[in-house]
Structure formats: structure tokens, C-alpha cells
N, C-alpha and C. Protein backbone atom coordinates (compact mmCIF):
# COMPACT_ATOMS: atom_id res chain seq x y z
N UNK A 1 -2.06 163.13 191.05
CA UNK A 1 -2.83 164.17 190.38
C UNK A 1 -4.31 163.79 190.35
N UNK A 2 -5.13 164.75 190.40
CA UNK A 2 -6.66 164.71 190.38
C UNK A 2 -6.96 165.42 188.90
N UNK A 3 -7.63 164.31 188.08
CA UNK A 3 -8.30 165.08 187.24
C UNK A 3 -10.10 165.21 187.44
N UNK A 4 -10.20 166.25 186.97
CA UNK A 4 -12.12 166.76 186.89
C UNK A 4 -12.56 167.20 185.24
N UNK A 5 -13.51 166.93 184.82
CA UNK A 5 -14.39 167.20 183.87
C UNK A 5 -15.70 168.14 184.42
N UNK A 6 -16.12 169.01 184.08
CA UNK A 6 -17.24 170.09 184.15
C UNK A 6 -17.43 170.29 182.70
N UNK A 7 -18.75 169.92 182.93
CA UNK A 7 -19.43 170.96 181.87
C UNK A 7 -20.85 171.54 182.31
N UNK A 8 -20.54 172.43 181.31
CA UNK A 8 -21.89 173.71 181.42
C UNK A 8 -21.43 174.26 183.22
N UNK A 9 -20.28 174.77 183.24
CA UNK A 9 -19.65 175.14 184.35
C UNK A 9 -19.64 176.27 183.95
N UNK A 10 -19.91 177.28 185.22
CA UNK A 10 -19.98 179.07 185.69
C UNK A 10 -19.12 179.60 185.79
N UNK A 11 -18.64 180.57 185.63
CA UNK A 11 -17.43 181.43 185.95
C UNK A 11 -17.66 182.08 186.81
N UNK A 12 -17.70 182.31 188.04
CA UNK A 12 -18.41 183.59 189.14
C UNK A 12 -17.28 183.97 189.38
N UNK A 13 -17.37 185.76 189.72
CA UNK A 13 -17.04 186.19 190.24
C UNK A 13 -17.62 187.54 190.90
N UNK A 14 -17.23 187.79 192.43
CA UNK A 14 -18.00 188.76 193.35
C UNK A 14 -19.44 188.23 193.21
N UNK A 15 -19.65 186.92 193.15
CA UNK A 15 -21.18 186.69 192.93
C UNK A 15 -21.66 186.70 192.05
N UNK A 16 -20.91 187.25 190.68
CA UNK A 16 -22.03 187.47 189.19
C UNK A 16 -21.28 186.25 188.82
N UNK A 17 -22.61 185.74 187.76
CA UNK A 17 -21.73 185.00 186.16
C UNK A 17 -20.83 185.88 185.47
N UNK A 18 -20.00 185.97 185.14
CA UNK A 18 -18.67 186.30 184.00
C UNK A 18 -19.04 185.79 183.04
N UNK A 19 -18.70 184.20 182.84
CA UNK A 19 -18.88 183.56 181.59
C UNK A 19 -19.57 182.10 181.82
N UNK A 20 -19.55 181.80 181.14
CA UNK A 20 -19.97 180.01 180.79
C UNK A 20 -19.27 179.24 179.83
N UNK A 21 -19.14 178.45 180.47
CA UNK A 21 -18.22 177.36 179.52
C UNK A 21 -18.69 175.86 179.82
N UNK A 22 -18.77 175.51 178.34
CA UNK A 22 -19.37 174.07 177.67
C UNK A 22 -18.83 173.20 178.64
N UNK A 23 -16.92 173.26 178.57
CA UNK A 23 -16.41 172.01 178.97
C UNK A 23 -15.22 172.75 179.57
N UNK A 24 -14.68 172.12 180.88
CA UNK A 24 -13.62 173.04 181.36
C UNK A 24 -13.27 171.23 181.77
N UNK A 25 -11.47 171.31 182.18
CA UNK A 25 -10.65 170.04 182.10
C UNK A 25 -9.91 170.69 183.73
N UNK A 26 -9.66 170.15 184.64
CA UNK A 26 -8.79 170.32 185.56
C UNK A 26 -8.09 169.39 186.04
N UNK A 27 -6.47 169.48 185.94
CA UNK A 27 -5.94 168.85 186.61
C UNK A 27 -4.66 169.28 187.25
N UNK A 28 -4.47 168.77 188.51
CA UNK A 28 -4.02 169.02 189.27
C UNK A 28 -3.76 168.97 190.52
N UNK A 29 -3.15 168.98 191.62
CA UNK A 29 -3.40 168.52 192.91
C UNK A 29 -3.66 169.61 193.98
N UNK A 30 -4.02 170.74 193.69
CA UNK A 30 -4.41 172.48 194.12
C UNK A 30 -5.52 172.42 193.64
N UNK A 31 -6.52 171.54 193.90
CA UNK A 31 -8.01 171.95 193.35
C UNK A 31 -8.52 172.66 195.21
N UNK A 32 -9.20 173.26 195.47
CA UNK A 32 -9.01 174.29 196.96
C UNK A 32 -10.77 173.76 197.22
N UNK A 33 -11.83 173.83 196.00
CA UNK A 33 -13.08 173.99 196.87
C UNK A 33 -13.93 173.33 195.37
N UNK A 34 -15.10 172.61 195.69
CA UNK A 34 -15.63 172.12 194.75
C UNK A 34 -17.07 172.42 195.36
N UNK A 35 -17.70 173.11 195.06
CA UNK A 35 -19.46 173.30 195.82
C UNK A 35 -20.35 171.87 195.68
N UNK A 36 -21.07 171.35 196.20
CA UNK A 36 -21.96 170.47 196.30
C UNK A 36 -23.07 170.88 195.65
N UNK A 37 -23.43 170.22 194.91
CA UNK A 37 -24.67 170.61 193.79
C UNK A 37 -26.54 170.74 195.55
């Protein structure tokens, strides 16, 4: 399993912000795409 920590992470979708969130937790081994800052 892969875990990730984000914070002050975007919600996009079709290109817009949706939401924002402080702190988001992922884990799992289906993580698909991570963008490069």
C-alpha cells in the first residue's frame, strides 16, 4: 500500500476548482496520476 498526505489540495473538475481541502489522506495501491508541481 502507498500512503500520501496533501494539503491545501484542489478538487478540479472539467477544469474548475469545486472545493479545497486543508488535508486529504490517501491510501491505497490505485493512486492513477499525481501532477508534478
Amino acid at each position: 500500500h502507498m500512503n500520501i498526505v496533501l494539503k491545501n489540495a484542489d478538487e478540479i473538475k472539467n477544469g474548475e476548482t469545486i472545493a479545497k481541502h486543508n488535508l486529504v489522506i490517501l491510501r491505497g495501491d490505485n493512486i492513477v496520476y499525481i501532477s508534478p508541481p
